[in-house]
N, C-alpha and C. Protein backbone atom coordinates (compact mmCIF):
# COMPACT_ATOMS: atom_id res chain seq x y z
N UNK A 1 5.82 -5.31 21.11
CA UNK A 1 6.15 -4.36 20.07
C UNK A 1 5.18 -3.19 20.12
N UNK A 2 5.64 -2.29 18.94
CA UNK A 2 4.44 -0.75 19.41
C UNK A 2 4.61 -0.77 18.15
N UNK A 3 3.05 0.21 17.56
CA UNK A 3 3.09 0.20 16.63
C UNK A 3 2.52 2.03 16.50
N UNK A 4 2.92 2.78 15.84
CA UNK A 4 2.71 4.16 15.76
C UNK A 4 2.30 4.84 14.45
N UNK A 5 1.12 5.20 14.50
CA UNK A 5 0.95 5.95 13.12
C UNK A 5 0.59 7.42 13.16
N UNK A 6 1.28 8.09 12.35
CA UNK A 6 0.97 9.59 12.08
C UNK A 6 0.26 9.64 10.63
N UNK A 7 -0.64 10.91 10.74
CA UNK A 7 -1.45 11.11 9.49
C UNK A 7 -1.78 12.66 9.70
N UNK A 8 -1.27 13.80 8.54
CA UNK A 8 -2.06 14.96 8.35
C UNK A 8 -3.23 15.06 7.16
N UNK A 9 -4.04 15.27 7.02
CA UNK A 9 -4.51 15.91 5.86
C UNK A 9 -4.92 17.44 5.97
N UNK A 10 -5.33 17.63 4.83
CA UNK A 10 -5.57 19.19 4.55
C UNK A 10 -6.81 19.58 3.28
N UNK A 11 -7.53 20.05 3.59
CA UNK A 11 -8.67 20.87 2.17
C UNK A 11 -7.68 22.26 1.81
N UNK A 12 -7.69 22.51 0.68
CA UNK A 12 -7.45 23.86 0.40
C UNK A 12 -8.50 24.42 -0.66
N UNK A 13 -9.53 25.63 -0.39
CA UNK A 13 -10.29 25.78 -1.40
C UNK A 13 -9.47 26.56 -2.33
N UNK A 14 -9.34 26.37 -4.04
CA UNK A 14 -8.74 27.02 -4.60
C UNK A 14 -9.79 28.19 -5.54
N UNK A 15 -10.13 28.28 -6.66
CA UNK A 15 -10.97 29.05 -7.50
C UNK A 15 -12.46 28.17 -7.87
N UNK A 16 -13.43 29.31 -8.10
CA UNK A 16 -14.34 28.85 -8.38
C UNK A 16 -14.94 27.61 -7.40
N UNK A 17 -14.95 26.30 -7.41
CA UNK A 17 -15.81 25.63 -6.33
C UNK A 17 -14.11 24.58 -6.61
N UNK A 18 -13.28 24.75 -6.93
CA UNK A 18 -12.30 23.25 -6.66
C UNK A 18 -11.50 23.70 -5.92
N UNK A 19 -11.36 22.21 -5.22
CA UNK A 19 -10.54 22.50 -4.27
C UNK A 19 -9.33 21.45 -4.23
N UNK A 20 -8.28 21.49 -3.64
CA UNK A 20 -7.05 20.66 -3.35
C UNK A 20 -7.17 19.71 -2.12
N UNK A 21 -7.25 18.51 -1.96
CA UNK A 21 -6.68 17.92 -0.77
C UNK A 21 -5.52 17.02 -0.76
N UNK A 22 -5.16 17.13 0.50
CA UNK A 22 -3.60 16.50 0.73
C UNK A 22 -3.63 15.71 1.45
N UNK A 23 -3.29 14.60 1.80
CA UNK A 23 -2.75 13.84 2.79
C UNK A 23 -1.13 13.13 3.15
N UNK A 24 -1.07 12.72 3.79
CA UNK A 24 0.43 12.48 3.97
C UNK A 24 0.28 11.19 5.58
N UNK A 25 0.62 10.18 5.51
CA UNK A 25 0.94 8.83 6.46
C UNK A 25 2.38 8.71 6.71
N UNK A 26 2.44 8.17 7.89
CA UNK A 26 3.84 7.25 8.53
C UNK A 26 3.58 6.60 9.25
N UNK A 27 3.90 5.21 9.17
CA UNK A 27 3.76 4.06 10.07
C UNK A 27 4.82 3.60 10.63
N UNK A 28 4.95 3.13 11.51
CA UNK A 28 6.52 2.78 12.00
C UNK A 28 5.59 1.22 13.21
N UNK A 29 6.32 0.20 13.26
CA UNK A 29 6.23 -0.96 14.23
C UNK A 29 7.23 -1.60 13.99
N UNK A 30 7.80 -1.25 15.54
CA UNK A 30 9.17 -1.81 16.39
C UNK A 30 8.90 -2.76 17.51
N UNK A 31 9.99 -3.51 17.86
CA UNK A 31 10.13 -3.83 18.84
C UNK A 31 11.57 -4.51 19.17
N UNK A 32 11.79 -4.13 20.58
CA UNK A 32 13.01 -3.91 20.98
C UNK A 32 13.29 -5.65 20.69
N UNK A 33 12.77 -6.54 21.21
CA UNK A 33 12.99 -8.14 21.08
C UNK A 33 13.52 -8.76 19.43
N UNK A 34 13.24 -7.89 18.43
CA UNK A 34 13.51 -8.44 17.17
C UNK A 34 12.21 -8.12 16.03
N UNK A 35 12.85 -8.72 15.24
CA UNK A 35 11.49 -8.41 14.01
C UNK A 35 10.67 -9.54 13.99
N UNK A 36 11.20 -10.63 14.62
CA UNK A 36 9.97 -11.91 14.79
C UNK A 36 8.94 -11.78 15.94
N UNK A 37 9.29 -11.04 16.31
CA UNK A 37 7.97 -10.87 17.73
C UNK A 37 6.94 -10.18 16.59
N UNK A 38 7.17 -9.33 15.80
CA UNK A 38 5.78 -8.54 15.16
C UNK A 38 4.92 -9.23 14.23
N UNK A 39 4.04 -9.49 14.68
CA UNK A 39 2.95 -10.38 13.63
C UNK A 39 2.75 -9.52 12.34
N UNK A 40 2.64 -10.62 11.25
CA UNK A 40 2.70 -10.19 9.98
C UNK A 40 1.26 -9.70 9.78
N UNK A 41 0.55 -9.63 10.61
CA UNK A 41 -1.06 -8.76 10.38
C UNK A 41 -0.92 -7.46 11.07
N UNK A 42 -0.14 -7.16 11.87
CA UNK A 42 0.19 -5.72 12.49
C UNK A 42 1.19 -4.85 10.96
N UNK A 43 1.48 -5.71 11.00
CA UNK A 43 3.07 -4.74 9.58
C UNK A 43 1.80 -4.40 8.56
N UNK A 44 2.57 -3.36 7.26
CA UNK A 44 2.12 -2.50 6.80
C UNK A 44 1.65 -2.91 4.61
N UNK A 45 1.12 -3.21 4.71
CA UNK A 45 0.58 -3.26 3.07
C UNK A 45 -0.30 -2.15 2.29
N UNK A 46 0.84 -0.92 2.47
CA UNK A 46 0.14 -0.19 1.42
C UNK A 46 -0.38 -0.63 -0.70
N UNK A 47 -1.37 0.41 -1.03
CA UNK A 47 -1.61 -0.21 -2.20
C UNK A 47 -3.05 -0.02 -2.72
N UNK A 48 -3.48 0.02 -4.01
CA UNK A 48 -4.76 -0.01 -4.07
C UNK A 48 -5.56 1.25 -3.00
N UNK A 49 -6.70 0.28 -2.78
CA UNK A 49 -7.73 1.32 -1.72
C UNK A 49 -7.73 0.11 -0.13
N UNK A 50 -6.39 -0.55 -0.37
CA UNK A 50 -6.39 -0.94 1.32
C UNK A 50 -6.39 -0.05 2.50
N UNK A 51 -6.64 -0.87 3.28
CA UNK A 51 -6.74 -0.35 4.39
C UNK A 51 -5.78 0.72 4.95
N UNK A 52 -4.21 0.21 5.31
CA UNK A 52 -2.94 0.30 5.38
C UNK A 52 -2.73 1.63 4.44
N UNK A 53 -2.76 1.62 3.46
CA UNK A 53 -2.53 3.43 2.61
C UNK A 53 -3.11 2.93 1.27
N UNK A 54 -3.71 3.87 1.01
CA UNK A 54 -4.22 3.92 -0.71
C UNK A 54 -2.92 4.62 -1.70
N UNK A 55 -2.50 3.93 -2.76
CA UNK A 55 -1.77 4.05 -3.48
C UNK A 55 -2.49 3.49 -4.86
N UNK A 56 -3.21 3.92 -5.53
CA UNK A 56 -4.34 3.32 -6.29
C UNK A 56 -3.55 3.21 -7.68
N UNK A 57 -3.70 2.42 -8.47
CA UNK A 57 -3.13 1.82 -9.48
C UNK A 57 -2.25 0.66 -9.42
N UNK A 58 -2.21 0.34 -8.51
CA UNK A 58 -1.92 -0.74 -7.65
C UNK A 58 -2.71 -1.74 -7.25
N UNK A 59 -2.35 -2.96 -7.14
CA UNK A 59 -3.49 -3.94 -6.05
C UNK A 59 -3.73 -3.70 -5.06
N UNK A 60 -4.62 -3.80 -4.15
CA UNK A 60 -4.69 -3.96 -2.76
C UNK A 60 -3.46 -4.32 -2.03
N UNK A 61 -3.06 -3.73 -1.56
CA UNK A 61 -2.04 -4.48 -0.41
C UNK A 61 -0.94 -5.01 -1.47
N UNK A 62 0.05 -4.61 -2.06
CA UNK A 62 0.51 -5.20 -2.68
C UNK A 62 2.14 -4.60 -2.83
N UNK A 63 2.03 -3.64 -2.31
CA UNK A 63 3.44 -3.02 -2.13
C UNK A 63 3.85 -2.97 -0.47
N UNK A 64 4.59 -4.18 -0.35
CA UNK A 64 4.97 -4.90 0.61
C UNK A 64 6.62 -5.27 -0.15
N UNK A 65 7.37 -5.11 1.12
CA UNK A 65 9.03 -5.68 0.63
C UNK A 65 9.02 -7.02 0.38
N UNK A 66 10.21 -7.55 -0.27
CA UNK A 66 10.15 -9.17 -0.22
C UNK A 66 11.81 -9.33 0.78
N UNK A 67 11.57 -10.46 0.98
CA UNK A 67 12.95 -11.19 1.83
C UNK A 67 12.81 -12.58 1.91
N UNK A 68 14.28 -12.88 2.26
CA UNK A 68 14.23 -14.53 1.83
C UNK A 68 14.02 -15.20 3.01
N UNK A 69 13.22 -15.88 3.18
CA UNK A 69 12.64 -16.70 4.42
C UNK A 69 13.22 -17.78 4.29
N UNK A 70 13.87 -18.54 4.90
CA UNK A 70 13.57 -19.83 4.93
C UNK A 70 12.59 -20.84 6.30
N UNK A 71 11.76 -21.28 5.51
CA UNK A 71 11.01 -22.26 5.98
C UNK A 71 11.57 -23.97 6.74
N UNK A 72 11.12 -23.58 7.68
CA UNK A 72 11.96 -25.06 8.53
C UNK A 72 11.28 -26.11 7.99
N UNK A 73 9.82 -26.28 7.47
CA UNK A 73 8.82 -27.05 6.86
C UNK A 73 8.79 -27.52 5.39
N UNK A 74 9.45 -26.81 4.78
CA UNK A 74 9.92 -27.01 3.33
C UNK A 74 11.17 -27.62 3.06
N UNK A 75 11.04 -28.87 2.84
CA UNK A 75 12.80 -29.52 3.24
C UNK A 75 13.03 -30.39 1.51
N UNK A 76 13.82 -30.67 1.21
CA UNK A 76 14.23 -31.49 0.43
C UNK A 76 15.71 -32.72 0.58
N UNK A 77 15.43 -33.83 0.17
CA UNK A 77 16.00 -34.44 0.50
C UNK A 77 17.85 -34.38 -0.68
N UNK A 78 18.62 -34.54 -0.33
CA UNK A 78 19.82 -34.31 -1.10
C UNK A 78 20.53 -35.28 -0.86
N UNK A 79 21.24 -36.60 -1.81
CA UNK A 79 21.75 -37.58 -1.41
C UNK A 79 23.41 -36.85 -1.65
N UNK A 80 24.44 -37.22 -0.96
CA UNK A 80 25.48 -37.39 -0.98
C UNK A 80 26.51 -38.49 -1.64
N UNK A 81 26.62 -38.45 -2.95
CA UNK A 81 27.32 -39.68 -3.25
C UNK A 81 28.47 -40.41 -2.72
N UNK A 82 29.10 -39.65 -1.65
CA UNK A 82 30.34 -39.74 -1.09
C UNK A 82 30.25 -40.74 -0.49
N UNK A 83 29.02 -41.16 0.79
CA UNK A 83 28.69 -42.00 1.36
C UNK A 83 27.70 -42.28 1.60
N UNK A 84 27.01 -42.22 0.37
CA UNK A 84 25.48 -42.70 0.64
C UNK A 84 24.20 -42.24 1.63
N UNK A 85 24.39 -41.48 1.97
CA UNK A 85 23.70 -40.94 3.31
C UNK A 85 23.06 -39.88 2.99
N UNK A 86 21.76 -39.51 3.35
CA UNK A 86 20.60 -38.72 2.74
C UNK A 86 20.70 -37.59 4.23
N UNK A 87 21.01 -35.81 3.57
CA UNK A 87 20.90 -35.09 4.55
C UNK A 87 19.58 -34.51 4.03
N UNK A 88 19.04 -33.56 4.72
CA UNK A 88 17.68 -32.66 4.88
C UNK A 88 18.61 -31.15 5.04
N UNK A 89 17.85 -30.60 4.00
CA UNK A 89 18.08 -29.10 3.98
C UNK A 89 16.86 -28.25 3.51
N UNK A 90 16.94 -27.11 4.19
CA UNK A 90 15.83 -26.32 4.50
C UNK A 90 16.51 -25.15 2.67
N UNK A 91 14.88 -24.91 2.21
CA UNK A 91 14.77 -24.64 0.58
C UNK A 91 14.44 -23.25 0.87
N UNK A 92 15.64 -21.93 1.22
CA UNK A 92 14.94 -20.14 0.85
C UNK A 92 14.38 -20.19 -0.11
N UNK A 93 13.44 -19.19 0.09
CA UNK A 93 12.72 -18.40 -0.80
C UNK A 93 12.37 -17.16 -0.63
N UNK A 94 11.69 -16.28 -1.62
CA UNK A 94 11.34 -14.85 -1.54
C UNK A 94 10.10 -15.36 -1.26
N UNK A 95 9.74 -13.87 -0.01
CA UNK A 95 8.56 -13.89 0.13
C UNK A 95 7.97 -12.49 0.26
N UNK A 96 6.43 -11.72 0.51
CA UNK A 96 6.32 -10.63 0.69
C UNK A 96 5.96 -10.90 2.14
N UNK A 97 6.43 -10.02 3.18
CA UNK A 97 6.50 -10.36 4.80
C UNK A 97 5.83 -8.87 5.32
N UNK A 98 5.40 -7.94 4.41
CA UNK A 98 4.69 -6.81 4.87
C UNK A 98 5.91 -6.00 5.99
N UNK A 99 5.83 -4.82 5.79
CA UNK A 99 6.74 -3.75 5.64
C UNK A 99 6.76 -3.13 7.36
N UNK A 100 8.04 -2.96 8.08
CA UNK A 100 7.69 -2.23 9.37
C UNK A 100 7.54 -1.14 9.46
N UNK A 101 8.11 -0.33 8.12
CA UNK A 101 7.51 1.30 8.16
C UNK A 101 6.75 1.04 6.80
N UNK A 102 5.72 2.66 6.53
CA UNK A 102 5.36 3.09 5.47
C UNK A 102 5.31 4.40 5.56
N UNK A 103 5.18 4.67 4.46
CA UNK A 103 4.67 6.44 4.40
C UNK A 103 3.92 6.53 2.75
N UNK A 104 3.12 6.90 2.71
CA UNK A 104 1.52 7.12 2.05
C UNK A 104 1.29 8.72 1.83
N UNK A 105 1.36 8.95 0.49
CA UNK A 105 0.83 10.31 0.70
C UNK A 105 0.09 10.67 -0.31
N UNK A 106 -0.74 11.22 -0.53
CA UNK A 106 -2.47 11.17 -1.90
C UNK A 106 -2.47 13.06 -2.21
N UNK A 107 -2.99 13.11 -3.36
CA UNK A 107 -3.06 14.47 -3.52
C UNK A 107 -4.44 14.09 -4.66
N UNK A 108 -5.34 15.10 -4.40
CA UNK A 108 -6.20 14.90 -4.96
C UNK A 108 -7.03 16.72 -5.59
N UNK A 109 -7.36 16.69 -6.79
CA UNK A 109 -7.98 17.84 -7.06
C UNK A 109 -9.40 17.48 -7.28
N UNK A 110 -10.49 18.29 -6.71
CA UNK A 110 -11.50 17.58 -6.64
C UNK A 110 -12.73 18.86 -7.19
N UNK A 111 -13.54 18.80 -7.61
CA UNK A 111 -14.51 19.62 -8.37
C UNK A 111 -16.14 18.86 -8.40
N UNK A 112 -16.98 19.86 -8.03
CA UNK A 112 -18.59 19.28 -8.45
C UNK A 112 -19.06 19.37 -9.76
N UNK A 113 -19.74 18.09 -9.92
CA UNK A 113 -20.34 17.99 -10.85
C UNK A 113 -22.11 18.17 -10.63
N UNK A 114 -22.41 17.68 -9.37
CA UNK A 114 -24.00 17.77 -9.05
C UNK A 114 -23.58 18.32 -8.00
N UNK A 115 -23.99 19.42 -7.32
CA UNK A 115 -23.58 20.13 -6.55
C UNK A 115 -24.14 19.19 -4.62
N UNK A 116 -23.37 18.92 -4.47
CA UNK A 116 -23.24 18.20 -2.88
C UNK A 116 -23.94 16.77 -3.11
N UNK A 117 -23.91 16.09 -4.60
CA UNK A 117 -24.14 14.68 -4.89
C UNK A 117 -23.32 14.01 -6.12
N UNK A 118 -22.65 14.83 -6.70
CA UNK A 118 -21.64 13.93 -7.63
C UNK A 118 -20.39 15.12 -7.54
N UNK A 119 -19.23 14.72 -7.23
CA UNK A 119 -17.86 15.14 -7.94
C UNK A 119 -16.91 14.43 -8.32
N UNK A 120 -16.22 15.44 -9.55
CA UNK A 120 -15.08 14.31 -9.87
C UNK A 120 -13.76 14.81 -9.37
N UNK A 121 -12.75 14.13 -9.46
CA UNK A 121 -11.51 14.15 -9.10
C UNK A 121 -10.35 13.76 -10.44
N UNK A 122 -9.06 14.44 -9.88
CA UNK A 122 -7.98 14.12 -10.62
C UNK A 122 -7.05 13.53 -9.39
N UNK A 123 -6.02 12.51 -9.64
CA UNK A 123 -5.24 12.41 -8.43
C UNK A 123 -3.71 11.90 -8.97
N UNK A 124 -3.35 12.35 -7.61
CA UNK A 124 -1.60 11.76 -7.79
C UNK A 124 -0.96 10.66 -6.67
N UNK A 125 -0.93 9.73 -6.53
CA UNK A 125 -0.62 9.18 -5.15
C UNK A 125 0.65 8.70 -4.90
N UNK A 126 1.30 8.08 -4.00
CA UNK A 126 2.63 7.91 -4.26
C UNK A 126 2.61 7.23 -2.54
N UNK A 127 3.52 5.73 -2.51
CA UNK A 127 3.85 5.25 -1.15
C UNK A 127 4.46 4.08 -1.25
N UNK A 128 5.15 3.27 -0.21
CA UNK A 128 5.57 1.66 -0.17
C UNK A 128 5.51 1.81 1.05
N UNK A 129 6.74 0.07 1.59
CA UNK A 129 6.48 -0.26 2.70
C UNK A 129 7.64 -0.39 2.69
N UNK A 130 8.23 -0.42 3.69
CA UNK A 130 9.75 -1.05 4.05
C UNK A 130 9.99 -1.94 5.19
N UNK A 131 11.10 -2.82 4.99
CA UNK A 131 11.57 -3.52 6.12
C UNK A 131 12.37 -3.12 7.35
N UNK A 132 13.53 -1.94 6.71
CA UNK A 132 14.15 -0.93 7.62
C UNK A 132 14.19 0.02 7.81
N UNK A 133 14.64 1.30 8.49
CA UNK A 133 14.27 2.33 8.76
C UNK A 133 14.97 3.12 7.72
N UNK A 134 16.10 2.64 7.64
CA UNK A 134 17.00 3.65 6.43
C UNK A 134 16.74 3.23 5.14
N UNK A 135 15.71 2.24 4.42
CA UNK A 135 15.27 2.46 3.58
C UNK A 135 14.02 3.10 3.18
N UNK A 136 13.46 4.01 4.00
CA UNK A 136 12.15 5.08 4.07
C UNK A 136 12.73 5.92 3.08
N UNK A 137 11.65 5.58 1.97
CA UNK A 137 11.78 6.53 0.87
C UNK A 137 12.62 6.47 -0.41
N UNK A 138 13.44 5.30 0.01
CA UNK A 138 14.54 4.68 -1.47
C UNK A 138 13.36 4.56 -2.83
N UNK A 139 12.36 3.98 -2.58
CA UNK A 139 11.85 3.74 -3.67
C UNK A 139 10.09 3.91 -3.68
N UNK A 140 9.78 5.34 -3.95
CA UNK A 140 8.02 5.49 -3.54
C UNK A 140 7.51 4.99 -5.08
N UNK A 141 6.21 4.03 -5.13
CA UNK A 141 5.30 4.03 -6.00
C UNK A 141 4.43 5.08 -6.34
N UNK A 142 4.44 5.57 -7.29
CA UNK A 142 3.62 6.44 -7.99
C UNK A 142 2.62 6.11 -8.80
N UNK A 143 1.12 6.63 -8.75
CA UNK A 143 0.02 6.60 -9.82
C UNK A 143 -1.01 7.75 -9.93
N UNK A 144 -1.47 7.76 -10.99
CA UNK A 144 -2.15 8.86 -11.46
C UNK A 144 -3.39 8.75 -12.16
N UNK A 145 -4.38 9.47 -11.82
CA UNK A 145 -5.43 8.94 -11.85
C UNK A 145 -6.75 10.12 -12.37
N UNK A 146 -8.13 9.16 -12.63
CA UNK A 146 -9.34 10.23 -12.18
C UNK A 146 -10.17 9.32 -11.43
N UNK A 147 -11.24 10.10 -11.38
CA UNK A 147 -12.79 9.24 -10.32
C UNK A 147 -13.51 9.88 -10.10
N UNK A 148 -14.53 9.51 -9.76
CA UNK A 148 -15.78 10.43 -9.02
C UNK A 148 -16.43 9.98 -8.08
N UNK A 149 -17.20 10.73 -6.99
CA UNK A 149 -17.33 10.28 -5.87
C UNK A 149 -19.14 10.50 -6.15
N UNK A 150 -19.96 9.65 -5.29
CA UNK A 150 -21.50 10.02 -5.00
C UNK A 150 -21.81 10.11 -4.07
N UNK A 151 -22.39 11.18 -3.62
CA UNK A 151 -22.93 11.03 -1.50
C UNK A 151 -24.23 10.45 -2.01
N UNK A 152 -24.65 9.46 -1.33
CA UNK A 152 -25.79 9.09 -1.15
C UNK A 152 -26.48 8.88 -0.05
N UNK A 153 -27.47 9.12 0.32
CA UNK A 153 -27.99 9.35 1.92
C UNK A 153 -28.30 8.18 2.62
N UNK A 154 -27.88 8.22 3.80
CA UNK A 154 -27.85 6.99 4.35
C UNK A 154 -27.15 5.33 4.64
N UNK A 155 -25.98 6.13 3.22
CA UNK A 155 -24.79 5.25 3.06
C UNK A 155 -23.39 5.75 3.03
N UNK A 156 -23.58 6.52 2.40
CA UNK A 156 -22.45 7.93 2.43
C UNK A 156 -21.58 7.74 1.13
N UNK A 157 -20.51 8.23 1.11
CA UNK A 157 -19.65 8.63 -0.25
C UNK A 157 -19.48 6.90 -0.84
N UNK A 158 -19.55 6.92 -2.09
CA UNK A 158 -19.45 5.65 -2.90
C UNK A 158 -17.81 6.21 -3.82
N UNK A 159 -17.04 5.49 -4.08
CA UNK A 159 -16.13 6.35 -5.27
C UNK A 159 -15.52 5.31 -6.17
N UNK A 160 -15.74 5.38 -7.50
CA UNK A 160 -15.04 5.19 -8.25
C UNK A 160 -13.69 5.83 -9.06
N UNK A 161 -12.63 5.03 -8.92
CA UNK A 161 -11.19 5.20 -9.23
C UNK A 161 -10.64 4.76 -10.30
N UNK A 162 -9.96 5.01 -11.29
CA UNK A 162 -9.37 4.52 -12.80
C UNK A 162 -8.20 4.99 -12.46
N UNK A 163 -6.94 4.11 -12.37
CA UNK A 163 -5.58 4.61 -11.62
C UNK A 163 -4.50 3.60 -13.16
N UNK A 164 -3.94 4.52 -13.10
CA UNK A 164 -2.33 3.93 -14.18
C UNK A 164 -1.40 4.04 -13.28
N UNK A 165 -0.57 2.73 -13.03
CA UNK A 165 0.66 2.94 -12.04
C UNK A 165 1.86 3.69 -13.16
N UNK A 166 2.37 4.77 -12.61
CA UNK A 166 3.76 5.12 -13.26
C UNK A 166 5.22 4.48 -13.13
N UNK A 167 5.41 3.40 -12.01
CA UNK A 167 6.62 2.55 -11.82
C UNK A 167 5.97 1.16 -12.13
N UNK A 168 6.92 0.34 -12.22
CA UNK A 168 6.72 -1.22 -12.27
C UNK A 168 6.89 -2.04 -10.70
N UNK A 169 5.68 -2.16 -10.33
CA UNK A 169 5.83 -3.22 -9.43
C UNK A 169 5.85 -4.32 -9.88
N UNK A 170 6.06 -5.36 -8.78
CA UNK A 170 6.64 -7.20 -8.88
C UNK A 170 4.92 -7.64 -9.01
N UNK A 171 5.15 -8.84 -10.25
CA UNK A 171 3.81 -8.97 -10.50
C UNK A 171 2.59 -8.23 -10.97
N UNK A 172 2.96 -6.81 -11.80
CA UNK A 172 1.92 -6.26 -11.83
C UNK A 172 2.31 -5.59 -13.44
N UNK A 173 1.19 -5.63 -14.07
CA UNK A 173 1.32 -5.11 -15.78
C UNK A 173 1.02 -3.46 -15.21
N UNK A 174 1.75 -2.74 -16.04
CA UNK A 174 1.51 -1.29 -16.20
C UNK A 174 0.05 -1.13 -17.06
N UNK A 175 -1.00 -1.11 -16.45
CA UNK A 175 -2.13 -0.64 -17.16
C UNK A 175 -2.93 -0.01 -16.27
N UNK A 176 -3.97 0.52 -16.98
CA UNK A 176 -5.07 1.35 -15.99
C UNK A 176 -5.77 0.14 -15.12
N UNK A 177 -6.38 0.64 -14.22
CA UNK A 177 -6.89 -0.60 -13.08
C UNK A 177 -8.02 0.68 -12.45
N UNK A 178 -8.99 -0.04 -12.29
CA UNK A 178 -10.30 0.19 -11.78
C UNK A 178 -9.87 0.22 -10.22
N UNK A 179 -11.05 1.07 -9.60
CA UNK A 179 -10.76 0.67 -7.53
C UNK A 179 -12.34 1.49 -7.31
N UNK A 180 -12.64 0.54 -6.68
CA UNK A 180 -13.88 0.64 -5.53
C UNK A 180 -14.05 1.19 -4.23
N UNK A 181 -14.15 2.47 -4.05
CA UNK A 181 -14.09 2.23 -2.23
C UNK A 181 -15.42 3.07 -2.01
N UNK A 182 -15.57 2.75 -0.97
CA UNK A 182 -17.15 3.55 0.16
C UNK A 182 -16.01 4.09 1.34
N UNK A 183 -16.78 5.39 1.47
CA UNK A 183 -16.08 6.53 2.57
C UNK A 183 -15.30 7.49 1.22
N UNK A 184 -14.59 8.42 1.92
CA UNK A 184 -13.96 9.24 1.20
C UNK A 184 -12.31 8.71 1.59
N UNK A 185 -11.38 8.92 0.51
CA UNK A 185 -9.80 8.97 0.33
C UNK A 185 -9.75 9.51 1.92
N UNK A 186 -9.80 10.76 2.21
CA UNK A 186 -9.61 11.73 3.40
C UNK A 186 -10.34 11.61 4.48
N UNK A 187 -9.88 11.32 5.60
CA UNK A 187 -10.63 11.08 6.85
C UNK A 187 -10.03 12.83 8.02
């Protein structure tokens, strides 16, 4: 299988010392053999401040599709009253199986507070994952946010994030949610 990612970002200085940045992701992993050749650690879990795309107000990794698996290992036994005879049948379920495309995209307004050691930020983020190609974009997660970032020497940017998701994801209460990351949003 192949796995392909595109990424732009952008600074724009606007007035006074703030400035705009943008980013924008697409992930895509195919392979011609089927969707079981692609290991579920290559596919895509945007979310939070994961790895895969930051979508913050979110969990980590948590906007991933679901589909019904069935498990050859999960069996239950079912008697037949007809003739007594006990068959084995395999029990679907939903699962999250991590997404073969994504697309991720962050907007952030950003301003100093200590000039080249504290700024804060406002942000907008928005992304998922999908299983197929023609569902890219049916349904993006949205959150909105503030934070502030610290350069500190010798370790580099620290940032704290306070994110409110604006849609309802599976498993997740609509409230503000804290996020941790070291490095900056923008590479």
């Amino acid at each position: 299988y192949t796995q392909h990612m595109a990424q732009f970002a952008k600074f724009v200085p606007l007035f006074w010392k703030f400035a705009l940045a943008a980013r924008v992701q697409y992930g895509a992993v195919t392979s011609p053999k089927g969707d079981n050749r692609i290991l579920l650690s290559d596919r895509f879990t945007p979310g939070g401040t994961a790895y895969d795309g930051i979508v913050r107000g979110y969990d980590d990794g948590s906007l991933t599709p679901d589909s019904i698996v069935i498990d050859p290992d999960s069996v239950f036994l079912v008697d037949t009253l007809a003739n007594d005879t006990t068959e084995f049948a395999s029990v679907p379920f939903y699962s999250r199986v991590r997404g073969r495309y994504m697309f991720v995209t962050n907007l952030e307004l950003q301003f100093p507070i200590a000039e080249q050691q504290l700024y804060g930020l406002i942000f907008l983020d928005a992304g998922n994952s999908w299983l197929n190609r023609e569902d890219i974009l049916d349904k993006l997660y949205k959150g909105v946010g503030v934070g502030f970032r610290i350069s500190v020497p010798g370790i580099g940017t620290i940032g704290f994030d306070f994110a409110y998701p604006l849609d309802t994801a599976r498993d997740q209460d609509k409230k503000w949610k804290p996020h941790f990351q070291i490095g900056t949003t923008f590479k």
